[in-house]
C-alpha atoms as a PDB file:
ATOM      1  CA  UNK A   1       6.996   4.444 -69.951  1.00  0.00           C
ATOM      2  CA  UNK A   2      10.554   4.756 -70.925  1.00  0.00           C
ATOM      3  CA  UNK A   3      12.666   7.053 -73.114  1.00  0.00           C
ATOM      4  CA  UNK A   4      12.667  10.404 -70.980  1.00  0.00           C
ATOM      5  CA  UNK A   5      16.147  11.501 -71.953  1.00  0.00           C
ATOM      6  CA  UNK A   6      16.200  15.335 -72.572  1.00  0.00           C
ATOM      7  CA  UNK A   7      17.395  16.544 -75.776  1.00  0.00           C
ATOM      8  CA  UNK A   8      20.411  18.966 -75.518  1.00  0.00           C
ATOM      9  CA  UNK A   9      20.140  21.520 -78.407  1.00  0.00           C
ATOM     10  CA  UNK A  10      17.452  23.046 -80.564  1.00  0.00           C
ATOM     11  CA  UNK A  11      13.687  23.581 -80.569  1.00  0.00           C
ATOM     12  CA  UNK A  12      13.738  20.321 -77.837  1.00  0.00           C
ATOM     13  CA  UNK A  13      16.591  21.229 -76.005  1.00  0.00           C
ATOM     14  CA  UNK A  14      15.718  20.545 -72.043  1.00  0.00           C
ATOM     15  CA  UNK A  15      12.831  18.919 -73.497  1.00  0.00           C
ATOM     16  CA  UNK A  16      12.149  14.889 -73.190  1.00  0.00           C
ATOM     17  CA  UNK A  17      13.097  12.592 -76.459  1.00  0.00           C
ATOM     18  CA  UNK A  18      10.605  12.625 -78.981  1.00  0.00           C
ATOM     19  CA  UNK A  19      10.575   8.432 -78.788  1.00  0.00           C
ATOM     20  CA  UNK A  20       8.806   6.634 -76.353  1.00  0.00           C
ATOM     21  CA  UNK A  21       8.575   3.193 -75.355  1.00  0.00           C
ATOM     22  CA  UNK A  22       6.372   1.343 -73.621  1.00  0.00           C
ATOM     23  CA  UNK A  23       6.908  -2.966 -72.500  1.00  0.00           C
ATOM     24  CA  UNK A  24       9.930  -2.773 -74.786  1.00  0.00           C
ATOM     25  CA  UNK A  25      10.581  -6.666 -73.826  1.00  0.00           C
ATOM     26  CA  UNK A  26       7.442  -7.790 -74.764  1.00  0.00           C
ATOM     27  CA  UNK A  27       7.367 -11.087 -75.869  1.00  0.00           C
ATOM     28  CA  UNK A  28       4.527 -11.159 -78.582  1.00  0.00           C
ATOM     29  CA  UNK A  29       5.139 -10.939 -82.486  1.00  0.00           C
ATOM     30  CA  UNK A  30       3.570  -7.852 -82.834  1.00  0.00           C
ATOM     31  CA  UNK A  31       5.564  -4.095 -82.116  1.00  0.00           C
ATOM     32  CA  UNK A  32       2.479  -1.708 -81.623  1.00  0.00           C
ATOM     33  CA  UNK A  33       3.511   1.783 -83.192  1.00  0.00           C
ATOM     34  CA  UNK A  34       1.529   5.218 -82.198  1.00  0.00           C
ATOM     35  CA  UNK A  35       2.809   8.135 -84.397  1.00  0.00           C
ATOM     36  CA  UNK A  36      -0.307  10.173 -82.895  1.00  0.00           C
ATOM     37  CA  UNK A  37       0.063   9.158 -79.233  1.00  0.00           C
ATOM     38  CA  UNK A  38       1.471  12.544 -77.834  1.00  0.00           C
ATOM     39  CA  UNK A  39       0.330  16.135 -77.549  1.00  0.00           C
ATOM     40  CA  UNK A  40       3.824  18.019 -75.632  1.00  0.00           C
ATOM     41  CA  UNK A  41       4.729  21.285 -77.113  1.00  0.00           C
ATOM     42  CA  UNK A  42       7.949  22.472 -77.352  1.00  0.00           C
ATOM     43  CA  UNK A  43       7.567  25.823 -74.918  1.00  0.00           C
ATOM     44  CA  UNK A  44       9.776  27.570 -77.450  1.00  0.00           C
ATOM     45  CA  UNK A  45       6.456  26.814 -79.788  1.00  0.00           C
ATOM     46  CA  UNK A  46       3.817  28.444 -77.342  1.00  0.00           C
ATOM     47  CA  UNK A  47       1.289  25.954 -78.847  1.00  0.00           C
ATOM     48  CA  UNK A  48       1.528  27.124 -82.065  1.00  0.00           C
ATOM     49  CA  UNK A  49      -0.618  29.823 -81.329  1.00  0.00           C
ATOM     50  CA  UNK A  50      -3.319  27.164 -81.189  1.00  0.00           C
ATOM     51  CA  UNK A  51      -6.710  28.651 -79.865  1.00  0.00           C
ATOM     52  CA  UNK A  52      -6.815  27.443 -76.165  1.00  0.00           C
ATOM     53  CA  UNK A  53     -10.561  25.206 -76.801  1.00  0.00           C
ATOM     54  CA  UNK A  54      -8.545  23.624 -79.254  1.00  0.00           C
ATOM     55  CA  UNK A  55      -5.711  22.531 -77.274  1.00  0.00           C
ATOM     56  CA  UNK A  56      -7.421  18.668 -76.428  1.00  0.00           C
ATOM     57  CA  UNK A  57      -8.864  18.056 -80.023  1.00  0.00           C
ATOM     58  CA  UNK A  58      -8.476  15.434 -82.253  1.00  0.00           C
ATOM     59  CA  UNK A  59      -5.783  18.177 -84.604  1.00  0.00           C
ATOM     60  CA  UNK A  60      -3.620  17.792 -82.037  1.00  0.00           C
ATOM     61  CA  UNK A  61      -2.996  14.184 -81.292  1.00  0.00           C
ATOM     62  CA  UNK A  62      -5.422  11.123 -81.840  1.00  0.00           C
ATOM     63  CA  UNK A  63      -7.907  11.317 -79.109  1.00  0.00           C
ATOM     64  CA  UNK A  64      -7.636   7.994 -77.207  1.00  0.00           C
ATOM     65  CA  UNK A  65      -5.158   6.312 -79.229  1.00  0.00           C
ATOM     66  CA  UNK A  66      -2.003   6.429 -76.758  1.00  0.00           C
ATOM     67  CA  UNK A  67      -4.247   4.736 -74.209  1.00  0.00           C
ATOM     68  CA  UNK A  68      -5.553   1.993 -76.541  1.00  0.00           C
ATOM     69  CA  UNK A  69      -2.068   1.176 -77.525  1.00  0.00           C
ATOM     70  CA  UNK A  70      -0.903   0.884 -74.218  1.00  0.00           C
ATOM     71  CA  UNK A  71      -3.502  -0.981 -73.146  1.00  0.00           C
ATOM     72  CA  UNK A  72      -2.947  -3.714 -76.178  1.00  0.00           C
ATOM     73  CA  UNK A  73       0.370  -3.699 -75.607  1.00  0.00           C
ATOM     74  CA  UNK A  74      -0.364  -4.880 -71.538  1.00  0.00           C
ATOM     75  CA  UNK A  75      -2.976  -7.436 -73.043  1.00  0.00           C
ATOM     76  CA  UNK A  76      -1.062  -8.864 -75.848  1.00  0.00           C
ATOM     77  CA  UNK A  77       2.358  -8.215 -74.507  1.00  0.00           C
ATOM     78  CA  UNK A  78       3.906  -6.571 -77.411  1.00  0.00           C
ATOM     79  CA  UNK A  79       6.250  -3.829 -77.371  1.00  0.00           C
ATOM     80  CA  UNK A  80       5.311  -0.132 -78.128  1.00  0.00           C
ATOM     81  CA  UNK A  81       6.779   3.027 -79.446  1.00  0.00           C
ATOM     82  CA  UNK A  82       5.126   6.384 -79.489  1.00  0.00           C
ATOM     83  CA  UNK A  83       5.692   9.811 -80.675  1.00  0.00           C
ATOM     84  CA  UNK A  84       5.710  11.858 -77.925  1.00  0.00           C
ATOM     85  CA  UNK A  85       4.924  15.256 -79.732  1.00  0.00           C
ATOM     86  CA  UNK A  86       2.154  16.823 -80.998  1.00  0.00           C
ATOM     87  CA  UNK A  87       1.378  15.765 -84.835  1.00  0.00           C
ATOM     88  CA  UNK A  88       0.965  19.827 -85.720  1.00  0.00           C
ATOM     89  CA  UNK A  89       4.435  20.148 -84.628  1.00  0.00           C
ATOM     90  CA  UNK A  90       5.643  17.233 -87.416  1.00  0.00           C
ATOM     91  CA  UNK A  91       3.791  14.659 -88.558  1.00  0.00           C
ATOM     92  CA  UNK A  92       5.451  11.492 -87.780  1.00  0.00           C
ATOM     93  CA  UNK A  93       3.473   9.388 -90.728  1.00  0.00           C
ATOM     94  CA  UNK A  94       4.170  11.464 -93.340  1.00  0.00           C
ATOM     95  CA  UNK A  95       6.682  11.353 -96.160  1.00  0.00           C
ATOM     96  CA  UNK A  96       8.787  14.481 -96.485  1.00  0.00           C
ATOM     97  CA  UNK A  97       7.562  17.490 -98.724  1.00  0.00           C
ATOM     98  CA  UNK A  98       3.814  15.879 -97.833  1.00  0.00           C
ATOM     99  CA  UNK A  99       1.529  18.988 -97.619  1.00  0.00           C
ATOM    100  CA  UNK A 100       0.122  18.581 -94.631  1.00  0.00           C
ATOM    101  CA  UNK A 101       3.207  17.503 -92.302  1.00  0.00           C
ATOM    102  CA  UNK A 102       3.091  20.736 -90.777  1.00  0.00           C
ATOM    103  CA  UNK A 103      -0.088  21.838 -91.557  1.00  0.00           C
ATOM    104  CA  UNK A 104      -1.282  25.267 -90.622  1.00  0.00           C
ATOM    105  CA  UNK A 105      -5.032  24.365 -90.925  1.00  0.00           C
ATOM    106  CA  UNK A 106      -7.049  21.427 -90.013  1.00  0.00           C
ATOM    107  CA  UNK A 107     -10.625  20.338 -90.237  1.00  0.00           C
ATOM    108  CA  UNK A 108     -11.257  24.477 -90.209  1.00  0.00           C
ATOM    109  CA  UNK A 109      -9.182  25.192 -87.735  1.00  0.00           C
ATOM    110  CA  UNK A 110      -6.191  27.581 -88.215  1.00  0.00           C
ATOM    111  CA  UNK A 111      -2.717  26.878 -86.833  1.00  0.00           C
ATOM    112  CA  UNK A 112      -0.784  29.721 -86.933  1.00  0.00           C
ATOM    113  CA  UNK A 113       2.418  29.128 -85.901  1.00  0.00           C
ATOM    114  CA  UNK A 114       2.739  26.833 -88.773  1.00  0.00           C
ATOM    115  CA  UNK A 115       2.008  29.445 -91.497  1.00  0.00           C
ATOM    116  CA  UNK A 116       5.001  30.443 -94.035  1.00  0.00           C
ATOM    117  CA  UNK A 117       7.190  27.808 -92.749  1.00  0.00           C
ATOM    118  CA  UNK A 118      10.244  28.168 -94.867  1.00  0.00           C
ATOM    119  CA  UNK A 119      11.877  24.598 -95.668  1.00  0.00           C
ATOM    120  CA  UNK A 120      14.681  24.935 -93.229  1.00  0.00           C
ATOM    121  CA  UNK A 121      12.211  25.348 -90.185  1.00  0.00           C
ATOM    122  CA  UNK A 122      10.615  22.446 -91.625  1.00  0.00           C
ATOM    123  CA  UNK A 123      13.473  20.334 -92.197  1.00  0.00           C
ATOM    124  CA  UNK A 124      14.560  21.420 -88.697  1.00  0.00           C
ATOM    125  CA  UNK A 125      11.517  19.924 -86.922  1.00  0.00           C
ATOM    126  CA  UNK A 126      11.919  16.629 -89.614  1.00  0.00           C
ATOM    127  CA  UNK A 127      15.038  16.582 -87.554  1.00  0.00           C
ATOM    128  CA  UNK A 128      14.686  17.251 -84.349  1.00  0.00           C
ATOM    129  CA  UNK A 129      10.944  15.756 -84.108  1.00  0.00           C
ATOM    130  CA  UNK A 130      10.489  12.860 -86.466  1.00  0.00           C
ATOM    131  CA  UNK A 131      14.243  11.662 -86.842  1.00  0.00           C
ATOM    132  CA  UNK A 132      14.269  10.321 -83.177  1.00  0.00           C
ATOM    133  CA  UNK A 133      11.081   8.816 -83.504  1.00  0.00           C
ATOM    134  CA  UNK A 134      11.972   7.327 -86.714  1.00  0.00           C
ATOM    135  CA  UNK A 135      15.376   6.042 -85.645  1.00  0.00           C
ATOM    136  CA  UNK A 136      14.039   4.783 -82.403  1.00  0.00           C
ATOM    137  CA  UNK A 137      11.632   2.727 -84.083  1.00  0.00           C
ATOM    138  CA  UNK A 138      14.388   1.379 -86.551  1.00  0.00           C
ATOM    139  CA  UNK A 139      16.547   0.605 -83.440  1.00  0.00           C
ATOM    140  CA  UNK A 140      13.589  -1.562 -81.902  1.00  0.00           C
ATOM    141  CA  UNK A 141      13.178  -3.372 -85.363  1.00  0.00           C
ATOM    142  CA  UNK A 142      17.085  -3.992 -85.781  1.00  0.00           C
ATOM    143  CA  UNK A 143      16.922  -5.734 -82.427  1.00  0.00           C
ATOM    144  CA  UNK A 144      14.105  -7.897 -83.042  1.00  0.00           C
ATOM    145  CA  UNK A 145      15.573  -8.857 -86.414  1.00  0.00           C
ATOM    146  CA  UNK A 146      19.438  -9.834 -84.800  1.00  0.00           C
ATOM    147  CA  UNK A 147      17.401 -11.998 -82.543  1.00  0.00           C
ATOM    148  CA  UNK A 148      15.693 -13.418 -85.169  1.00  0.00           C
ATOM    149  CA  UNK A 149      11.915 -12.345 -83.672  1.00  0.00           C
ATOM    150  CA  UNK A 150       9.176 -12.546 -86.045  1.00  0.00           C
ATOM    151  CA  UNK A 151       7.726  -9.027 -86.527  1.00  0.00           C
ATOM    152  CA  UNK A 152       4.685  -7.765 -87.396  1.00  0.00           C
ATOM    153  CA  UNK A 153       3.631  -4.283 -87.538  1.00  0.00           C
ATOM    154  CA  UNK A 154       0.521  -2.820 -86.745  1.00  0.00           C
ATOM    155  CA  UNK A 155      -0.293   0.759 -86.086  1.00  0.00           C
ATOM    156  CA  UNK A 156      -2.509   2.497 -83.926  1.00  0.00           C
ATOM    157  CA  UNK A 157      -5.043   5.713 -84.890  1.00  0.00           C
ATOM    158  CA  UNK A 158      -8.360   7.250 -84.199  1.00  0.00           C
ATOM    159  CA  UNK A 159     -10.354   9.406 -86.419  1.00  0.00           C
ATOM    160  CA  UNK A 160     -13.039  11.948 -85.594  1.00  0.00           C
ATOM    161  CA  UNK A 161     -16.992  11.224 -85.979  1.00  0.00           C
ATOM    162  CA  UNK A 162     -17.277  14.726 -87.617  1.00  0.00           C
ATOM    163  CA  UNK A 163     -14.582  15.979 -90.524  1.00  0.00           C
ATOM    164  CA  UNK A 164     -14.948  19.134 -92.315  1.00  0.00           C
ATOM    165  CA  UNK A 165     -18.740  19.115 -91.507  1.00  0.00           C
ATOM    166  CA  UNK A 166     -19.142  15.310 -92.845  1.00  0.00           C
ATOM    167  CA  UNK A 167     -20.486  12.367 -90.099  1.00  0.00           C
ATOM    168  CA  UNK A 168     -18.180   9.403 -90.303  1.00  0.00           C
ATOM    169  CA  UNK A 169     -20.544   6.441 -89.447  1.00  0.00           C
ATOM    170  CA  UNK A 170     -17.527   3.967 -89.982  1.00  0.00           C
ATOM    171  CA  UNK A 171     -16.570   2.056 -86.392  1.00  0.00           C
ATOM    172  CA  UNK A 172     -13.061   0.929 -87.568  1.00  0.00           C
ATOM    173  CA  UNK A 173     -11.050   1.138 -90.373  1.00  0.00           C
ATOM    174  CA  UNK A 174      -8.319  -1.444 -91.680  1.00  0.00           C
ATOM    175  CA  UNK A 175      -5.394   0.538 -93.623  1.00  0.00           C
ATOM    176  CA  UNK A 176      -3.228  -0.487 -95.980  1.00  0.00           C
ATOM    177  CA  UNK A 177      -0.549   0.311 -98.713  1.00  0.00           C
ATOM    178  CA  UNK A 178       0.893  -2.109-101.153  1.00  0.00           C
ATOM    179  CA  UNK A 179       1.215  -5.359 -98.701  1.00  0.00           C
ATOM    180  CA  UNK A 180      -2.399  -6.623 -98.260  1.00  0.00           C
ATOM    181  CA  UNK A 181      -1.577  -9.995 -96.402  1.00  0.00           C
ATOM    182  CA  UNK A 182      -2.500  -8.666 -92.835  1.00  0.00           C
ATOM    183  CA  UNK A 183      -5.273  -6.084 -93.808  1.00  0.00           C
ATOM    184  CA  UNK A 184      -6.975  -8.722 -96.132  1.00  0.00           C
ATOM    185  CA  UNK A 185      -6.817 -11.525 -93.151  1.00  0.00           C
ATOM    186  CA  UNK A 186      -8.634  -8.792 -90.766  1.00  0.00           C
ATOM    187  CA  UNK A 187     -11.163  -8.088 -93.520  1.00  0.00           C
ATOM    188  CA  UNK A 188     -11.894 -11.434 -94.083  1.00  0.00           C
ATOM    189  CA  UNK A 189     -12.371 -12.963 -90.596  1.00  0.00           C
ATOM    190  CA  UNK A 190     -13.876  -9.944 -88.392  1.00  0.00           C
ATOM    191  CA  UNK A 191     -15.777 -12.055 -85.966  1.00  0.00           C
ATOM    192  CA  UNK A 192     -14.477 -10.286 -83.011  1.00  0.00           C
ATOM    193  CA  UNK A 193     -15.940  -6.672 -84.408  1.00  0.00           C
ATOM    194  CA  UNK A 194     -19.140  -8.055 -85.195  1.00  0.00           C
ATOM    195  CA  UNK A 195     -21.710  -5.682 -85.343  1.00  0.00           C
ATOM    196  CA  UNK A 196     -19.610  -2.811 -86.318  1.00  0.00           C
ATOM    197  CA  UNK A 197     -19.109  -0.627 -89.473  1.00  0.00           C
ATOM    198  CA  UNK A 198     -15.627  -1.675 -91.040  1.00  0.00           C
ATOM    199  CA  UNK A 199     -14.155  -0.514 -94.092  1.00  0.00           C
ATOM    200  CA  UNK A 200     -10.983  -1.327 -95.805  1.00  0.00           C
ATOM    201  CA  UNK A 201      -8.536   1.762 -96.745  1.00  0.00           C
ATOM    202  CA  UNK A 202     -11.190   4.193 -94.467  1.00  0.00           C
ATOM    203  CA  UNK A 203     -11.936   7.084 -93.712  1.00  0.00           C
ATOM    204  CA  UNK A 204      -8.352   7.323 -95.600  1.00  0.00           C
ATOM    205  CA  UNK A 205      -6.287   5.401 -97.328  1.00  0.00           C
ATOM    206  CA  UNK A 206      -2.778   5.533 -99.581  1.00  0.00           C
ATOM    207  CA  UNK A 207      -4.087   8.016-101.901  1.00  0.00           C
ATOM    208  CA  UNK A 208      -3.821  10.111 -98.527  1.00  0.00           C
ATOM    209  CA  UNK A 209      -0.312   9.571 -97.766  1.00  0.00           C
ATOM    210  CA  UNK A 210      -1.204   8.140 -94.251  1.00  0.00           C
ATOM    211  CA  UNK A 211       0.906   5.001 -94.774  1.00  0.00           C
ATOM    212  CA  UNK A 212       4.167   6.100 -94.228  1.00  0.00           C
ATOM    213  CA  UNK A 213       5.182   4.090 -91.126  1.00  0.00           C
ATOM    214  CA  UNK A 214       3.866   1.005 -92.871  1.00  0.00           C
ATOM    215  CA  UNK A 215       5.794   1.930 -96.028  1.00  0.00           C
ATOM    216  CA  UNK A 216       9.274   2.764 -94.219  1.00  0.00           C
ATOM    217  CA  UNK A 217       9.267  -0.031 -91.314  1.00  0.00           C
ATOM    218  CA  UNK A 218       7.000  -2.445 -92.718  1.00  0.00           C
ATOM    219  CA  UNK A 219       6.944  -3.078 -96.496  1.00  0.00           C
ATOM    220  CA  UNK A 220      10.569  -2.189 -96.679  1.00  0.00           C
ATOM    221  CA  UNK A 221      11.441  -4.624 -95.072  1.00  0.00           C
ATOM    222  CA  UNK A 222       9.223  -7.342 -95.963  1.00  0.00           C
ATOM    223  CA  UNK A 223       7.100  -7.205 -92.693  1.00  0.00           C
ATOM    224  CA  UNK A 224       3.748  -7.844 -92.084  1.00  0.00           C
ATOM    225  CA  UNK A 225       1.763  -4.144 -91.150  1.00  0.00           C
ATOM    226  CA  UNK A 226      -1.233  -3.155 -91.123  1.00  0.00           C
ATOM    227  CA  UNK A 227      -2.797   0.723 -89.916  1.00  0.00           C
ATOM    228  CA  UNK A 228      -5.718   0.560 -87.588  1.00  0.00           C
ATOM    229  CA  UNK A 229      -8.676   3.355 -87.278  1.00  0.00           C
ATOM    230  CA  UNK A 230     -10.887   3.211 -84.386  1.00  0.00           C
ATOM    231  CA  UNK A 231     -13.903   6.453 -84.348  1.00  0.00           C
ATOM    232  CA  UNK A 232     -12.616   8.427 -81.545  1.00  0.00           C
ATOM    233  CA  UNK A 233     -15.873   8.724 -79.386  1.00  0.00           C
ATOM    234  CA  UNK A 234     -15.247   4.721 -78.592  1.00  0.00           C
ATOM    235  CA  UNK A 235     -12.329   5.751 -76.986  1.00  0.00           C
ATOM    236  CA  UNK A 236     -13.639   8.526 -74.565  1.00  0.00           C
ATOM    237  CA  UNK A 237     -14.846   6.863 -71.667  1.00  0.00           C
ATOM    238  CA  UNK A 238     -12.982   4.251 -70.020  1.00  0.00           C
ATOM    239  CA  UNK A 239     -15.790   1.222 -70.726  1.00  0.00           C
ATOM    240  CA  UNK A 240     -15.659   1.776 -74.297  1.00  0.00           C
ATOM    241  CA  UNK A 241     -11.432   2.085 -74.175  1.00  0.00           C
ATOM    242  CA  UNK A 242     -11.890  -1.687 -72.271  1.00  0.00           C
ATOM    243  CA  UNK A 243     -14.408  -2.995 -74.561  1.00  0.00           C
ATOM    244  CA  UNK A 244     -12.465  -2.108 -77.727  1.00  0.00           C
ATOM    245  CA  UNK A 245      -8.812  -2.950 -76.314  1.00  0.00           C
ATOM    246  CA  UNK A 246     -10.396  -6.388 -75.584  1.00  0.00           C
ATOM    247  CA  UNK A 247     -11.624  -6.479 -79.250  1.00  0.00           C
ATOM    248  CA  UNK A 248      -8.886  -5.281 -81.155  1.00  0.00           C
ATOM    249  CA  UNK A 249      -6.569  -7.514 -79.196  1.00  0.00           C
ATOM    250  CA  UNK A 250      -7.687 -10.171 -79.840  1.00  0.00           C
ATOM    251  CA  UNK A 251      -8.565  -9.933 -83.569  1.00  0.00           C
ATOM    252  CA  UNK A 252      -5.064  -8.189 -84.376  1.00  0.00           C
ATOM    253  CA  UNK A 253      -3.622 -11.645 -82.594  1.00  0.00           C
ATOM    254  CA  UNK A 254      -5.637 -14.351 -84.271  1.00  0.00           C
ATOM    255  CA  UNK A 255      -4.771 -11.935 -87.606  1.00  0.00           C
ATOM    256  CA  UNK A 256      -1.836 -12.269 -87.094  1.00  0.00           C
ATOM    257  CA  UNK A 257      -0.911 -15.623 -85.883  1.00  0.00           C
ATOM    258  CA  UNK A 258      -2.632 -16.474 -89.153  1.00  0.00           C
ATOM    259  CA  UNK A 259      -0.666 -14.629 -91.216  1.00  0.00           C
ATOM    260  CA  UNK A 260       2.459 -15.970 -90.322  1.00  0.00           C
ATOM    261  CA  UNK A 261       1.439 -19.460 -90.781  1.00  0.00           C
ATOM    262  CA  UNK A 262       0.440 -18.235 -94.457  1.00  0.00           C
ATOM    263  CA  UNK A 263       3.726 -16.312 -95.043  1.00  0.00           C
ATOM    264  CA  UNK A 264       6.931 -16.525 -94.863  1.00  0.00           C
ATOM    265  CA  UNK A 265       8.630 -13.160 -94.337  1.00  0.00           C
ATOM    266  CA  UNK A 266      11.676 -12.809 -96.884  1.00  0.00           C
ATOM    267  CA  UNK A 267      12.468  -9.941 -98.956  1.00  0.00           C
ATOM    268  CA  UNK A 268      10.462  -6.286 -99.107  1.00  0.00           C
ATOM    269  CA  UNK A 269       6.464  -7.308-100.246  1.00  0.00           C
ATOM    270  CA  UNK A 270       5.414  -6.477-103.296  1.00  0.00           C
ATOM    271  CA  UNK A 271       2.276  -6.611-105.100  1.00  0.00           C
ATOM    272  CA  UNK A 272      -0.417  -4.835-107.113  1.00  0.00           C
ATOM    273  CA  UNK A 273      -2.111  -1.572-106.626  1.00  0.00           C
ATOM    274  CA  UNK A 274      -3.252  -0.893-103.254  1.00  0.00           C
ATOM    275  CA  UNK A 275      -7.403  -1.799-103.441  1.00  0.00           C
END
């Protein structure tokens, strides 16, 4: 892992650089991105006054997801970038003024330290939390681009099997916003998941403002993306972490190499409504 330099002011100062990077010369097409990967706590924070049997749940990062990307970035050889801070701190894929980018309850679960935020507390961890995330991840994009590397994102999440009381029985969900190409490729040709329960825009979509990485890095910029769910107890156990890193790599590469024989990458995508 790379990116340990310590920040020198603020809620992170002495504390490591919200951006991390993992195989940053990775030669494949594809820049894994992990906005959920960490769960550090600024000590200034004192968790948030999270309950302690909360402290390793799915509110506070997404349970398995930093090691699936890391392991799909060794197998396809792609670079990665990760958020190295908890999601309840800021949430790095969410659009400013979104209500739940600091969100002082989830799934039931109260989060005090993120009650009667006023807007400049929030704006400060925007800064402080997301901006070097979100520049970082610019940075590796710019490069690719001056050397004139095809990119294609795809992101990296897990979901819980229980929310608010509801069972998911959905294995993997394929997320979207307005750009379809990559989304509708995995949709139509999921060989490699066969077996499993897969959904398009599940168990949330756009409507949920969960696309905002896609929106900023990807469809701004005309790049293929795509937002990947995997149901967290997969990802528990080391063979099920194998079985679906072996899976999702290589259906996110034959997606992919697709795609880019299909399309040519030129100005920001648009198209219709998000399905």
């Amino acid at each position: 892992m790379r990116d340990i330099a310590m920040s020198a002011a603020g809620l992170l100062a002495g504390q490591p650089s919200p951006f991390e990077s993992a195989n940053p010369a990775g030669r494949s097409d594809i820049l894994l991105v992990c906005e959920h990967a960490g769960r550090q706590m600024p000590p200034s924070l004192d968790w948030l006054g999270l309950a302690q049997e909360h402290r390793n749940s799915h509110i506070v990062s997404d349970i398995g997801a930093r090691e699936l990307s890391i392991e799909l970035s060794r197998r396809l050889d792609a670079a990665l970038v990760m958020q190295r801070y908890s999601r309840l701190v800021y949430d790095s894929n969410r659009d400013w003024g979104a209500t739940d980018e600091t969100p002082s309850s989830v799934d039931f679960i109260e989060v005090p330290g993120n009650r009667d935020l006023t807007e400049g507390q929030r704006r400060s961890r925007r800064d402080e939390v997301y901006g070097p995330f979100r520049d970082g991840t610019r940075k590796v994009i710019d490069q690719r681009m001056r050397e004139g590397r095809r990119t294609a994102i795809v992101t990296i999440h897990s979901f819980t099997p229980v929310f608010k009381g509801r069972v998911r029985h959905l294995d993997v969900g394929i997320v979207h916003d307005t750009d379809t190409r990559l989304a509708d490729l995995m949709l139509g040709d999921h060989r490699p998941a066969r077996g499993l329960d897969i959904e398009r825009n599940e168990p949330y979509g756009p409507d949920r403002g969960v696309t905002h990485t896609l929106k900023v890095h990807g469809i701004a910029r005309g790049l293929l993306n795509v937002m990947i769910e995997i149901r967290n107890d997969h990802l528990m156990e080391a063979a099920g972490l194998a079985f679906f890193a072996d899976l999702m790599a290589d259906w996110i590469s034959t997606s992919v190499d697709k795609a880019f024989l299909l399309h040519e990458q030129g100005p920001p995508y648009v198209s219709g409504a998000a399905r």
